[in-house]
PDB file of N, CA and C in Angstrom:
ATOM      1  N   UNK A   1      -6.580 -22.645  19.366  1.00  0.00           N
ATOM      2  CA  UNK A   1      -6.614 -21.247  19.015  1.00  0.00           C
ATOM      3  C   UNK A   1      -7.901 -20.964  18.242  1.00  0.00           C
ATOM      4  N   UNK A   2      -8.490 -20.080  18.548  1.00  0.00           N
ATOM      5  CA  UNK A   2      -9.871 -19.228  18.190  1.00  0.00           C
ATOM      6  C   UNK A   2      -9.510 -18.610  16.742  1.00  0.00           C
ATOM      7  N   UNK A   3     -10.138 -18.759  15.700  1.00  0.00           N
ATOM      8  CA  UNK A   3      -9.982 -17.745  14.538  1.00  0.00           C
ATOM      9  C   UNK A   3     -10.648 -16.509  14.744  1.00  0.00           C
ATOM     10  N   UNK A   4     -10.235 -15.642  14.340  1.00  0.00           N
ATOM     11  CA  UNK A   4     -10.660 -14.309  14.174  1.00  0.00           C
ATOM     12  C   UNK A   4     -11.911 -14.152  13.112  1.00  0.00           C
ATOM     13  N   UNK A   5     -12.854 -13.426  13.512  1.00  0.00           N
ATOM     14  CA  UNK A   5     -13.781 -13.017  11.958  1.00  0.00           C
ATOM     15  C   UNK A   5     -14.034 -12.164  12.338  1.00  0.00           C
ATOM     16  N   UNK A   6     -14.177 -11.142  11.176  1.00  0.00           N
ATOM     17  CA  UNK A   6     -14.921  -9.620  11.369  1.00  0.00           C
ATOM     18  C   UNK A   6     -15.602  -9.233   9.996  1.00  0.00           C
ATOM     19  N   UNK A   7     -16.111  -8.130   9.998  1.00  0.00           N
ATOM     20  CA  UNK A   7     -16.854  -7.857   9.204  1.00  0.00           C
ATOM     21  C   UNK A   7     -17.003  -6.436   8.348  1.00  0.00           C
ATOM     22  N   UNK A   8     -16.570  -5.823   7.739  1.00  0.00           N
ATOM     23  CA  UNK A   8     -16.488  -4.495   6.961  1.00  0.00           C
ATOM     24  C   UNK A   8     -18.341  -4.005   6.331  1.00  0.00           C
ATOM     25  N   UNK A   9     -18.709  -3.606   6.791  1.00  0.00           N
ATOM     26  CA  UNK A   9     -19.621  -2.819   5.854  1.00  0.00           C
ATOM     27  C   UNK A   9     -19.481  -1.408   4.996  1.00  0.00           C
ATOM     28  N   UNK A  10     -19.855  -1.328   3.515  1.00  0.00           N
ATOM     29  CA  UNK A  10     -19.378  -0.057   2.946  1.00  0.00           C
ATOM     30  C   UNK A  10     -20.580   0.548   2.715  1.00  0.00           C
ATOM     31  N   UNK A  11     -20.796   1.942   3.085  1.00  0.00           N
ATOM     32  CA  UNK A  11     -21.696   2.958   2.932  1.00  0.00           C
ATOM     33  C   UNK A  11     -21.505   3.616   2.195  1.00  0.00           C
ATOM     34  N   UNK A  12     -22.153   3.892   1.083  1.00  0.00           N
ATOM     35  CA  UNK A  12     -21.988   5.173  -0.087  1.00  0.00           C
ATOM     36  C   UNK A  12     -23.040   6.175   0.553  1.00  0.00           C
ATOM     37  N   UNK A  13     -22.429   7.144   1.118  1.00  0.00           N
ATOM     38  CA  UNK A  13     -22.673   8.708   1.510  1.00  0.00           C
ATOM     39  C   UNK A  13     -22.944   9.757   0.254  1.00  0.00           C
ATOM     40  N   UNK A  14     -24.337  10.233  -0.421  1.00  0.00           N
ATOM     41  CA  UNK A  14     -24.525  11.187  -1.612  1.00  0.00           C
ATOM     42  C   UNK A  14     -24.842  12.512  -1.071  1.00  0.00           C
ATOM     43  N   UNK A  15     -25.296  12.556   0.407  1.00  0.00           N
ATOM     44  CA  UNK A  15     -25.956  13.493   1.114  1.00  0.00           C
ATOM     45  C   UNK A  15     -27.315  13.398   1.390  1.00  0.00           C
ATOM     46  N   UNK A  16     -28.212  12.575   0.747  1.00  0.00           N
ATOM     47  CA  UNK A  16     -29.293  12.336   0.700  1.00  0.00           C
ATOM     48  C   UNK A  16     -30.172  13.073  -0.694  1.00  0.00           C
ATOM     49  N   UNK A  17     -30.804  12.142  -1.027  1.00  0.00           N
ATOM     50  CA  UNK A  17     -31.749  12.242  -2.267  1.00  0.00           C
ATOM     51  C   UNK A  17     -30.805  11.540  -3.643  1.00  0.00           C
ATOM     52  N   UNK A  18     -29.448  11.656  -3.349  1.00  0.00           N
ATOM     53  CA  UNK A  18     -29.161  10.895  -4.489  1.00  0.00           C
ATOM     54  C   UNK A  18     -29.363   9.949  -5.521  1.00  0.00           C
ATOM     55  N   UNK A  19     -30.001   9.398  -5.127  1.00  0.00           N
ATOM     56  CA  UNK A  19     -30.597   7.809  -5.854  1.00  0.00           C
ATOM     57  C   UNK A  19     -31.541   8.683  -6.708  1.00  0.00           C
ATOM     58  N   UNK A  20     -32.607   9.588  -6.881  1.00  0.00           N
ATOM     59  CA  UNK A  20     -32.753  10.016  -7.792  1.00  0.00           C
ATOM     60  C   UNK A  20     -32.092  10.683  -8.819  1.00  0.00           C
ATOM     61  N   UNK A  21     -30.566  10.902  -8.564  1.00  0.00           N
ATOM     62  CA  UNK A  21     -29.827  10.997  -9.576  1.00  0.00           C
ATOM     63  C   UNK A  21     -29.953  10.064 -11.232  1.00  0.00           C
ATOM     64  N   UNK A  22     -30.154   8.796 -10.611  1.00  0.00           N
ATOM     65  CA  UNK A  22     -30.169   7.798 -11.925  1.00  0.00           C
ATOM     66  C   UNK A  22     -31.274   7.883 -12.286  1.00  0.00           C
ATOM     67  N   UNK A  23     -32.481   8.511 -11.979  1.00  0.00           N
ATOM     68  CA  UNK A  23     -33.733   8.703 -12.776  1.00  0.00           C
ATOM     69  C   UNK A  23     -33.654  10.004 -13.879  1.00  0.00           C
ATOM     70  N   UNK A  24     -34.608  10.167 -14.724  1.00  0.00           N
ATOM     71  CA  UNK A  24     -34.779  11.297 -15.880  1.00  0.00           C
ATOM     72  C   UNK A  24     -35.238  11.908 -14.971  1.00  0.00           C
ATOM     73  N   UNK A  25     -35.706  12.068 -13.764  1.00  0.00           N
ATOM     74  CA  UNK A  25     -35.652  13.760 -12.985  1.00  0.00           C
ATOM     75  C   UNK A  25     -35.277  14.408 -12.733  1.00  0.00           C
ATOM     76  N   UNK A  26     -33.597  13.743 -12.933  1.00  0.00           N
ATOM     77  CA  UNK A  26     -32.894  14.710 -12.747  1.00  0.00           C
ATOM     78  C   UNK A  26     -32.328  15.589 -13.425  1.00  0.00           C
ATOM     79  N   UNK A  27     -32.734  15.262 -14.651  1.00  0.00           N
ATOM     80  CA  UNK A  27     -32.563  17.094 -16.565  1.00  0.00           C
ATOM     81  C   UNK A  27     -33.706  17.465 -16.150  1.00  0.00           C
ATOM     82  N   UNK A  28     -34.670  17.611 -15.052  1.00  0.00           N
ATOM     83  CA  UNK A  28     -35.908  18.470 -15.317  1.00  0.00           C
ATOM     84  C   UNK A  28     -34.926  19.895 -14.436  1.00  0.00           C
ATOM     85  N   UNK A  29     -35.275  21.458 -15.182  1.00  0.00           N
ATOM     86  CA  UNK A  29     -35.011  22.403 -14.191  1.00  0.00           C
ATOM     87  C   UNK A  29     -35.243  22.570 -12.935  1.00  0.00           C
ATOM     88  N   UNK A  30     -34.705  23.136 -12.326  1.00  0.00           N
ATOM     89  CA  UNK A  30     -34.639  23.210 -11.116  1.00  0.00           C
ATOM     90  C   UNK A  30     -34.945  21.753 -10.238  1.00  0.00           C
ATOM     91  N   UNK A  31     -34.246  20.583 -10.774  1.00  0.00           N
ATOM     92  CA  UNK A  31     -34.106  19.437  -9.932  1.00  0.00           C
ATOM     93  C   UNK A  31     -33.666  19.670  -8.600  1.00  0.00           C
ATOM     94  N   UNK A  32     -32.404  20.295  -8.329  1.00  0.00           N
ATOM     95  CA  UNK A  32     -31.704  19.960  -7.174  1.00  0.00           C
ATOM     96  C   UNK A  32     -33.152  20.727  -6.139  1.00  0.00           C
ATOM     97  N   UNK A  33     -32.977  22.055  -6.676  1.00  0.00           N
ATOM     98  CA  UNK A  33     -34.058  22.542  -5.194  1.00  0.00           C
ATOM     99  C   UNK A  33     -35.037  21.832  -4.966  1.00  0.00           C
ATOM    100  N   UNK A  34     -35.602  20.966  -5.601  1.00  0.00           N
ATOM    101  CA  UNK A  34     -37.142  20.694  -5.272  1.00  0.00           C
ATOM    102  C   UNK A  34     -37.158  18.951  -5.072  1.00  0.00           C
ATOM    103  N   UNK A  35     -35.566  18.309  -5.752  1.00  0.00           N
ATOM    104  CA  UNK A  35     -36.172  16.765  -5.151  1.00  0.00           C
ATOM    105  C   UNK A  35     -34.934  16.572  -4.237  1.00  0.00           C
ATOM    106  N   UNK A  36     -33.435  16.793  -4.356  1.00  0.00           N
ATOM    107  CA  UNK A  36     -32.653  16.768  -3.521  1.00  0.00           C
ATOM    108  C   UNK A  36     -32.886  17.151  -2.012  1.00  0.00           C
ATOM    109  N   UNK A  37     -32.646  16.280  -1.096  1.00  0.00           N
ATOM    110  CA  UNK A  37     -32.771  16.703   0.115  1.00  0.00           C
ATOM    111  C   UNK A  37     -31.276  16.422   0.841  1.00  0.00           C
ATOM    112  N   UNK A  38     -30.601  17.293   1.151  1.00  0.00           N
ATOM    113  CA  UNK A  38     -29.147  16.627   1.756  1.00  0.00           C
ATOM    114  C   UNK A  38     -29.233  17.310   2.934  1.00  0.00           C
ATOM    115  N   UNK A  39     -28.945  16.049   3.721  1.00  0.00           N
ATOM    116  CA  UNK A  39     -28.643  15.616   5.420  1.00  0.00           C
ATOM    117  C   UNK A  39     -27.639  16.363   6.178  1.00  0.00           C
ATOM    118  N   UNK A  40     -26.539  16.590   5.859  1.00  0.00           N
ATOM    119  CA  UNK A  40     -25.350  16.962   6.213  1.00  0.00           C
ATOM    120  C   UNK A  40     -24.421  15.748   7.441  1.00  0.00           C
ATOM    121  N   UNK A  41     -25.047  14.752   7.037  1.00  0.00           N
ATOM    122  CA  UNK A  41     -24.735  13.962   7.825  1.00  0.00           C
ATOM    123  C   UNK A  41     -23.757  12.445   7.511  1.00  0.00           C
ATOM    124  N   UNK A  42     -22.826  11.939   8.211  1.00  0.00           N
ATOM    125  CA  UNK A  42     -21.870  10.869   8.297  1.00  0.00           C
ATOM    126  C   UNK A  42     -22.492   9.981   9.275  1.00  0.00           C
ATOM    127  N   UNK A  43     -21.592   8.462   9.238  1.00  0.00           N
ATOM    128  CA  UNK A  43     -21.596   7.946   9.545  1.00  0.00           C
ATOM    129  C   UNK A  43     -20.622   7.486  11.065  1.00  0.00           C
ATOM    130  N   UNK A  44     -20.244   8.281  11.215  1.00  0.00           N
ATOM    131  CA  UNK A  44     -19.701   8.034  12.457  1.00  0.00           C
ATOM    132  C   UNK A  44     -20.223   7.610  13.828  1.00  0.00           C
ATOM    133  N   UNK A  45     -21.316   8.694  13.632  1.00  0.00           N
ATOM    134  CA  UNK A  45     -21.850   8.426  14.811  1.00  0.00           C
ATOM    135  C   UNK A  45     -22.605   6.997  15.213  1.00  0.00           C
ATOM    136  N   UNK A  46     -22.857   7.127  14.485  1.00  0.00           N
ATOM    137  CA  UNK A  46     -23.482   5.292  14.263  1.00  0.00           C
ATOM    138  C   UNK A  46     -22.903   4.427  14.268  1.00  0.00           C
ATOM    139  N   UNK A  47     -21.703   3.973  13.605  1.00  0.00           N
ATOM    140  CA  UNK A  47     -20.662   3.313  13.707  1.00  0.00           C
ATOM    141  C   UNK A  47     -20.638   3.140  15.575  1.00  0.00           C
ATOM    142  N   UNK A  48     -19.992   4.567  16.150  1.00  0.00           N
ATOM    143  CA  UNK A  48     -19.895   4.151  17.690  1.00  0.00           C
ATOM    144  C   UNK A  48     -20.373   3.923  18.267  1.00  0.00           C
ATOM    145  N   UNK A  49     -21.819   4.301  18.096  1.00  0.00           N
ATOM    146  CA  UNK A  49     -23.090   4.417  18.631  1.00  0.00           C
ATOM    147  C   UNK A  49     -23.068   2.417  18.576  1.00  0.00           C
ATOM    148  N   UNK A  50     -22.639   1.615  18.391  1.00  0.00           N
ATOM    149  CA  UNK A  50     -22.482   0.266  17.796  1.00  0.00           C
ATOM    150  C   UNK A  50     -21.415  -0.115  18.640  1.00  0.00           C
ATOM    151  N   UNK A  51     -20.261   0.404  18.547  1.00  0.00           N
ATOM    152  CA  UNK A  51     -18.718   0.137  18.881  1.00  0.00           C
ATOM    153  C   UNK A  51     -18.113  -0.364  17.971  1.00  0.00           C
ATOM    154  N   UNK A  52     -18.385   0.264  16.760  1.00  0.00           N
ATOM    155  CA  UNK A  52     -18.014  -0.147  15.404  1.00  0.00           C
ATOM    156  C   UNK A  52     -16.974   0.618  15.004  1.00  0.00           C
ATOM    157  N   UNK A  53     -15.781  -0.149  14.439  1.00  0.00           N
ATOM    158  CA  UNK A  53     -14.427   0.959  13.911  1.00  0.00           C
ATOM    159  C   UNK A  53     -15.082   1.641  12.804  1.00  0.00           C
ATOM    160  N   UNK A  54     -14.753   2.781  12.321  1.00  0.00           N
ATOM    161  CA  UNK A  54     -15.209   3.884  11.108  1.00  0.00           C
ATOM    162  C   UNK A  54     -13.764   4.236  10.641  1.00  0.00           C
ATOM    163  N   UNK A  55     -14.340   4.206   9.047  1.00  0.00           N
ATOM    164  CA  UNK A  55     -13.289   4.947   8.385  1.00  0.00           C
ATOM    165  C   UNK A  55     -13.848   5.686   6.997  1.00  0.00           C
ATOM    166  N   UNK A  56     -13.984   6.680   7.239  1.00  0.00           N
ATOM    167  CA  UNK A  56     -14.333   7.654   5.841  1.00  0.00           C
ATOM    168  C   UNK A  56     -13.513   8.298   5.052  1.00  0.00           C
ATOM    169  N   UNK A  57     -13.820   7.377   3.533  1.00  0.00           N
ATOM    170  CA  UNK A  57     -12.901   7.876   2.277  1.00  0.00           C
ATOM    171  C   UNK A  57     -13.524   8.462   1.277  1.00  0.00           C
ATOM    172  N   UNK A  58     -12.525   9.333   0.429  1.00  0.00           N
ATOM    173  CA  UNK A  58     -13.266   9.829  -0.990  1.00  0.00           C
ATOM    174  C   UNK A  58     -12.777   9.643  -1.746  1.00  0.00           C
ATOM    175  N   UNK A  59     -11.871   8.467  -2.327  1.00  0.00           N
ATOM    176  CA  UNK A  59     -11.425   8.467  -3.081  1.00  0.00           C
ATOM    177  C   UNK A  59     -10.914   6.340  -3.285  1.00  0.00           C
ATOM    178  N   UNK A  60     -10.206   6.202  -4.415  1.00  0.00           N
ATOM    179  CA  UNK A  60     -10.333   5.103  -4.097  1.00  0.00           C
ATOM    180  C   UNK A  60      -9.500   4.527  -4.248  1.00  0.00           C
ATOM    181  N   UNK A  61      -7.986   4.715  -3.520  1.00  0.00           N
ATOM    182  CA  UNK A  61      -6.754   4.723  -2.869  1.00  0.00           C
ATOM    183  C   UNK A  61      -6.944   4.321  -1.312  1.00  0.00           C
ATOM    184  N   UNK A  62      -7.449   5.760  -0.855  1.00  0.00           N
ATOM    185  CA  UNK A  62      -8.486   5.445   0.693  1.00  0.00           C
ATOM    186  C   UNK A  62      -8.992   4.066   0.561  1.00  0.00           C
ATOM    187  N   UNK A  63     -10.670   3.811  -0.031  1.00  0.00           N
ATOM    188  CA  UNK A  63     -10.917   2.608  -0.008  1.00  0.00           C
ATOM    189  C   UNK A  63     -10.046   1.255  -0.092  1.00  0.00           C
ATOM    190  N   UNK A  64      -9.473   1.055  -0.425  1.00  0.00           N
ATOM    191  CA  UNK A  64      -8.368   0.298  -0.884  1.00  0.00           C
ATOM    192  C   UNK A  64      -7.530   0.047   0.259  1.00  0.00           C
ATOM    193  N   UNK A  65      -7.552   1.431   0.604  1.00  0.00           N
ATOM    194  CA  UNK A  65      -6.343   0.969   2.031  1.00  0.00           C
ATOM    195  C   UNK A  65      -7.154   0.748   3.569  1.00  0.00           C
ATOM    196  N   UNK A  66      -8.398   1.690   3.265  1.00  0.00           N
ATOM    197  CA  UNK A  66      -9.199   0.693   4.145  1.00  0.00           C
ATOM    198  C   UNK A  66      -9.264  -0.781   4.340  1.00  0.00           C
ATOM    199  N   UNK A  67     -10.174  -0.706   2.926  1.00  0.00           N
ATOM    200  CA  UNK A  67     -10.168  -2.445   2.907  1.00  0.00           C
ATOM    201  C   UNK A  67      -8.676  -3.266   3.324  1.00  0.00           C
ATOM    202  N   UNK A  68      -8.102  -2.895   2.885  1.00  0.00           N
ATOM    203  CA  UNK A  68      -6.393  -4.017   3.102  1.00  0.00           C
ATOM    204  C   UNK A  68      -6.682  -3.791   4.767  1.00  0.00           C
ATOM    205  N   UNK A  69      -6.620  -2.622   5.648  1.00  0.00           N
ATOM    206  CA  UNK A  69      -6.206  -2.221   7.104  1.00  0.00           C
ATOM    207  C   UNK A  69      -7.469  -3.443   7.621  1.00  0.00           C
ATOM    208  N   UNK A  70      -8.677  -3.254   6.933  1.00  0.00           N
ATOM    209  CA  UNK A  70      -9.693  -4.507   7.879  1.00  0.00           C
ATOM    210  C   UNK A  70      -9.555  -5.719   7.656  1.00  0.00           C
ATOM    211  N   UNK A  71      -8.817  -6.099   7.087  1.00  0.00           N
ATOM    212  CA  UNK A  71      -8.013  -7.732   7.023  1.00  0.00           C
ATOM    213  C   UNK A  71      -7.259  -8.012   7.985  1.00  0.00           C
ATOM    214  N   UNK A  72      -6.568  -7.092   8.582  1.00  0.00           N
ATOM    215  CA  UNK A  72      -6.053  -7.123   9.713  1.00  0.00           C
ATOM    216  C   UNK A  72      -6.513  -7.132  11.368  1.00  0.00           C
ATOM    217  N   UNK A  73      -8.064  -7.004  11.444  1.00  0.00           N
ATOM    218  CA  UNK A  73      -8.513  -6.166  12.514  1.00  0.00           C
ATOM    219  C   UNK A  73      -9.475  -6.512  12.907  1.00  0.00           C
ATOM    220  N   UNK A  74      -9.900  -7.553  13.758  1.00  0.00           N
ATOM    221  CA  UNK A  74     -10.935  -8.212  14.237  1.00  0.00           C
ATOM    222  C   UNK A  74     -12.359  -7.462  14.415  1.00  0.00           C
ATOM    223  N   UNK A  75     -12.008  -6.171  14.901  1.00  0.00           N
ATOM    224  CA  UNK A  75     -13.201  -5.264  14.795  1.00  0.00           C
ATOM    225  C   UNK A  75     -13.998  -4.906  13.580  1.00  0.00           C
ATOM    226  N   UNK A  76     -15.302  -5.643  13.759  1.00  0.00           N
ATOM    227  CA  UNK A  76     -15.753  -4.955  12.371  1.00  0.00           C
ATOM    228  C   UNK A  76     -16.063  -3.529  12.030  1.00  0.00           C
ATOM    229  N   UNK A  77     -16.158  -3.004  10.888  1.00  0.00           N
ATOM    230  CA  UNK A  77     -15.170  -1.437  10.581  1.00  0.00           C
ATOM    231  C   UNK A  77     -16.094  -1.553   9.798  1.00  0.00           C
ATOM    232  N   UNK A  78     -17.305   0.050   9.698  1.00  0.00           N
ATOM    233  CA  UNK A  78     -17.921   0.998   8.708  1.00  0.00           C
ATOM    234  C   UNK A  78     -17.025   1.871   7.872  1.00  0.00           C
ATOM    235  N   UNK A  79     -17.728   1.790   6.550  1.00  0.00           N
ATOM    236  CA  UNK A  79     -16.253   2.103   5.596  1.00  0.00           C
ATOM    237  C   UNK A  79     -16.996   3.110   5.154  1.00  0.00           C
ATOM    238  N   UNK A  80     -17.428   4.611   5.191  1.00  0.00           N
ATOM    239  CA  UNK A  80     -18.504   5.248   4.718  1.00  0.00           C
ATOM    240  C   UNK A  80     -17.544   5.802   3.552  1.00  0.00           C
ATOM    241  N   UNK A  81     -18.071   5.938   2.310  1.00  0.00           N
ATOM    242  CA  UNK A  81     -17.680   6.391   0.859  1.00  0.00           C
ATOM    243  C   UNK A  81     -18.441   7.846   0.759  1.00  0.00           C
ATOM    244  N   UNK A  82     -17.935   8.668   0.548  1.00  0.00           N
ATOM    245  CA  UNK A  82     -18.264  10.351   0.539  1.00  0.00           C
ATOM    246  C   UNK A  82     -18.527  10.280  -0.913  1.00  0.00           C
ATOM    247  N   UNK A  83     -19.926   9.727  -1.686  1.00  0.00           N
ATOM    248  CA  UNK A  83     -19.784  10.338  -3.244  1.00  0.00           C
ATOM    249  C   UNK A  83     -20.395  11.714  -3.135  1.00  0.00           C
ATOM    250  N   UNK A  84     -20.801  12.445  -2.620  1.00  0.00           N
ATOM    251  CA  UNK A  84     -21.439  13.926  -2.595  1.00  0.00           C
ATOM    252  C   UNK A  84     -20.944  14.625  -4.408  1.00  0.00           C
ATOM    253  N   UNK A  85     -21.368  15.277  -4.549  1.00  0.00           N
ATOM    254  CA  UNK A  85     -20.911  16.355  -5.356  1.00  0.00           C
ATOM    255  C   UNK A  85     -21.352  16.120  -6.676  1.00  0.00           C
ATOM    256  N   UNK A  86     -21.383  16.768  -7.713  1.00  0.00           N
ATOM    257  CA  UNK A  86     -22.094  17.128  -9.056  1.00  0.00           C
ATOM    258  C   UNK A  86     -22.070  15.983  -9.893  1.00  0.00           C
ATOM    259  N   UNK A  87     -20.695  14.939  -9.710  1.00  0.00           N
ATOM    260  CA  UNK A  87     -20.607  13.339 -10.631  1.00  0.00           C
ATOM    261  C   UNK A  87     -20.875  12.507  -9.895  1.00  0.00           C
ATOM    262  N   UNK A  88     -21.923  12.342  -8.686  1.00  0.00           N
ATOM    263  CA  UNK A  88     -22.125  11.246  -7.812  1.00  0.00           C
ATOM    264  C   UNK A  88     -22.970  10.081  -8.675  1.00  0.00           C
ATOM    265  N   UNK A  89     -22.865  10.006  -9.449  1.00  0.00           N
ATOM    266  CA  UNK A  89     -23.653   8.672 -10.210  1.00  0.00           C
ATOM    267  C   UNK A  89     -22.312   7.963 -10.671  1.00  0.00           C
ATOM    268  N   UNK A  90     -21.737   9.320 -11.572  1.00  0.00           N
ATOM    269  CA  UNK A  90     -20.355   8.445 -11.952  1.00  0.00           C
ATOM    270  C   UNK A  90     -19.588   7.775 -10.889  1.00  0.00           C
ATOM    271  N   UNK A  91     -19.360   8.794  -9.406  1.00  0.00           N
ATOM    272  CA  UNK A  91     -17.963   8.116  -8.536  1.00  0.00           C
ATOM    273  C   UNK A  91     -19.115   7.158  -8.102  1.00  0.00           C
ATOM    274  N   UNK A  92     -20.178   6.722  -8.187  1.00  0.00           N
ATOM    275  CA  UNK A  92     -21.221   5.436  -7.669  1.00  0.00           C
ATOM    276  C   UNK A  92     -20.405   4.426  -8.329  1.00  0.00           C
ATOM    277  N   UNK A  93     -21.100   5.088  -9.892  1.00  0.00           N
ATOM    278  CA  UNK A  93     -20.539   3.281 -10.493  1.00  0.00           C
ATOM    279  C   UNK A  93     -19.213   2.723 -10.484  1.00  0.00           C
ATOM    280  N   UNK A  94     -18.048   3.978 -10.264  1.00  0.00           N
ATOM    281  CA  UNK A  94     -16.846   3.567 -10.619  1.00  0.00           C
ATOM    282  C   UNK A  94     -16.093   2.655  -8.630  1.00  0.00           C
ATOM    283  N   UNK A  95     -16.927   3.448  -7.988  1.00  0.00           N
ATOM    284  CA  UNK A  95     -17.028   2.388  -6.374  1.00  0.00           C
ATOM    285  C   UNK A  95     -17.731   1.358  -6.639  1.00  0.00           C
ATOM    286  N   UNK A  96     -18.465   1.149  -7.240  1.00  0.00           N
ATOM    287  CA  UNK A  96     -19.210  -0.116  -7.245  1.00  0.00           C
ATOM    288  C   UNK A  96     -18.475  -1.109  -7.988  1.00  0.00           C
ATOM    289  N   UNK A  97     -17.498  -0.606  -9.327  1.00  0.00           N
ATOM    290  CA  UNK A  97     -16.742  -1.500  -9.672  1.00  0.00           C
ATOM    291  C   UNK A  97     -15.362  -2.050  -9.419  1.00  0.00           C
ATOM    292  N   UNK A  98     -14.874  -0.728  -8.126  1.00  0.00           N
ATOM    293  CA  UNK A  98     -13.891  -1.271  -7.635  1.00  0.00           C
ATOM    294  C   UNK A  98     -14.069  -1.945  -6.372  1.00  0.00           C
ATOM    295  N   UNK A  99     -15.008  -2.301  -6.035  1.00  0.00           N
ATOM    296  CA  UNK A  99     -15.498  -3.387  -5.243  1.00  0.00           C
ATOM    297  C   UNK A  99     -15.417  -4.513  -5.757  1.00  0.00           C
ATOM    298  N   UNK A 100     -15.791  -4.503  -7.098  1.00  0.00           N
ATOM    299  CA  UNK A 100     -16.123  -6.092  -7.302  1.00  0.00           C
ATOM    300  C   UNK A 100     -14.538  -6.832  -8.008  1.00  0.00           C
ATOM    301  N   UNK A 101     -13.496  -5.879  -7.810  1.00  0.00           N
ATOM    302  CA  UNK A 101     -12.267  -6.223  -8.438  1.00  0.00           C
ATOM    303  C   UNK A 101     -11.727  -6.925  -7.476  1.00  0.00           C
TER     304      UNK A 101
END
Protein backbone atom coordinates (compact mmCIF):
# COMPACT_ATOMS: atom_id res chain seq x y z
CA UNK A 1 0.00 0.00 0.00
CA UNK A 2 1.12 3.55 -1.24
CA UNK A 3 1.02 6.34 1.54
CA UNK A 4 -0.74 9.31 0.83
CA UNK A 5 1.09 12.91 1.00
CA UNK A 6 -0.27 16.20 0.27
CA UNK A 7 0.39 19.48 0.86
CA UNK A 8 -1.63 22.71 2.27
CA UNK A 9 -0.30 26.07 1.41
CA UNK A 10 -1.68 29.25 3.45
CA UNK A 11 -2.08 32.63 1.76
CA UNK A 12 -2.68 35.75 3.76
CA UNK A 13 -4.94 37.89 1.34
CA UNK A 14 -4.61 42.07 2.64
CA UNK A 15 -5.77 43.21 -0.84
CA UNK A 16 -2.55 44.36 -1.82
CA UNK A 17 -0.09 46.97 -0.41
CA UNK A 18 -0.50 45.66 2.99
CA UNK A 19 2.90 44.86 4.11
CA UNK A 20 3.36 48.47 4.31
CA UNK A 21 1.05 48.43 7.02
CA UNK A 22 3.97 47.42 9.53
CA UNK A 23 6.06 50.36 8.40
CA UNK A 24 5.75 54.19 10.04
CA UNK A 25 4.05 55.07 6.64
CA UNK A 26 1.41 54.16 7.54
CA UNK A 27 0.44 57.44 10.48
CA UNK A 28 1.58 59.62 7.56
CA UNK A 29 -1.95 61.42 6.21
CA UNK A 30 -3.45 60.37 3.58
CA UNK A 31 -1.55 56.86 3.59
CA UNK A 32 -4.22 54.69 2.24
CA UNK A 33 -4.75 56.86 -1.09
CA UNK A 34 -1.31 57.23 -2.10
CA UNK A 35 0.62 53.86 -0.94
CA UNK A 36 -2.22 51.24 -0.69
CA UNK A 37 -2.91 49.58 -3.85
CA UNK A 38 -5.78 46.84 -3.54
CA UNK A 39 -6.28 44.17 -6.24
CA UNK A 40 -9.68 43.00 -5.64
CA UNK A 41 -8.46 39.80 -6.12
CA UNK A 42 -8.49 35.86 -4.55
CA UNK A 43 -7.00 33.07 -4.89
CA UNK A 44 -9.05 30.78 -6.52
CA UNK A 45 -8.33 31.11 -9.63
CA UNK A 46 -4.95 30.01 -9.29
CA UNK A 47 -5.47 27.36 -7.08
CA UNK A 48 -7.47 25.71 -10.31
CA UNK A 49 -5.62 27.17 -12.67
CA UNK A 50 -3.06 24.28 -10.82
CA UNK A 51 -5.86 21.69 -9.95
CA UNK A 52 -5.39 22.71 -6.58
CA UNK A 53 -8.32 22.28 -3.84
CA UNK A 54 -9.11 26.06 -2.40
CA UNK A 55 -10.56 27.05 0.63
CA UNK A 56 -11.08 30.70 1.76
CA UNK A 57 -11.43 31.74 5.45
CA UNK A 58 -11.75 34.83 7.68
CA UNK A 59 -11.66 33.84 10.62
CA UNK A 60 -9.93 31.34 12.70
CA UNK A 61 -12.47 28.60 13.41
CA UNK A 62 -12.54 28.39 9.39
CA UNK A 63 -8.76 28.00 9.42
CA UNK A 64 -8.80 25.40 11.85
CA UNK A 65 -11.34 23.46 10.16
CA UNK A 66 -9.62 23.81 7.06
CA UNK A 67 -6.54 22.67 8.31
CA UNK A 68 -8.18 19.45 10.24
CA UNK A 69 -10.43 18.78 6.52
CA UNK A 70 -6.61 18.66 4.69
CA UNK A 71 -5.42 15.87 6.87
CA UNK A 72 -7.82 14.02 5.36
CA UNK A 73 -7.36 14.71 1.60
CA UNK A 74 -4.67 13.76 -0.60
CA UNK A 75 -5.19 16.80 -2.75
CA UNK A 76 -3.05 19.49 -1.93
CA UNK A 77 -5.43 22.51 -0.84
CA UNK A 78 -4.71 26.56 -1.02
CA UNK A 79 -5.93 27.90 2.21
CA UNK A 80 -6.27 31.73 1.26
CA UNK A 81 -6.75 33.88 4.72
CA UNK A 82 -8.94 37.15 3.91
CA UNK A 83 -7.00 39.70 6.45
CA UNK A 84 -8.40 42.83 4.38
CA UNK A 85 -9.79 45.54 6.50
CA UNK A 86 -8.65 48.43 8.96
CA UNK A 87 -6.78 45.67 11.79
CA UNK A 88 -4.94 43.69 9.08
CA UNK A 89 -1.59 43.79 10.94
CA UNK A 90 -3.36 42.67 14.04
CA UNK A 91 -5.60 39.59 12.30
CA UNK A 92 -1.69 39.02 10.57
CA UNK A 93 -0.08 38.43 13.76
CA UNK A 94 -2.85 36.73 15.54
CA UNK A 95 -2.88 34.03 12.06
CA UNK A 96 0.54 33.81 12.29
CA UNK A 97 0.28 32.64 15.82
CA UNK A 98 -2.34 30.34 15.36
CA UNK A 99 -0.32 28.59 12.99
CA UNK A 100 2.41 27.96 15.01
CA UNK A 101 0.04 26.33 17.83
Amino acid sequence: MRALSHSVVVVLNNDGGGIFDFLAVAKVPDYQAWVRTPHGMGFAHAAAQFGLGYRRVADRADLGDALDRSAHDARPLVIECDVRGGDGVDRHRRLLRLLGE
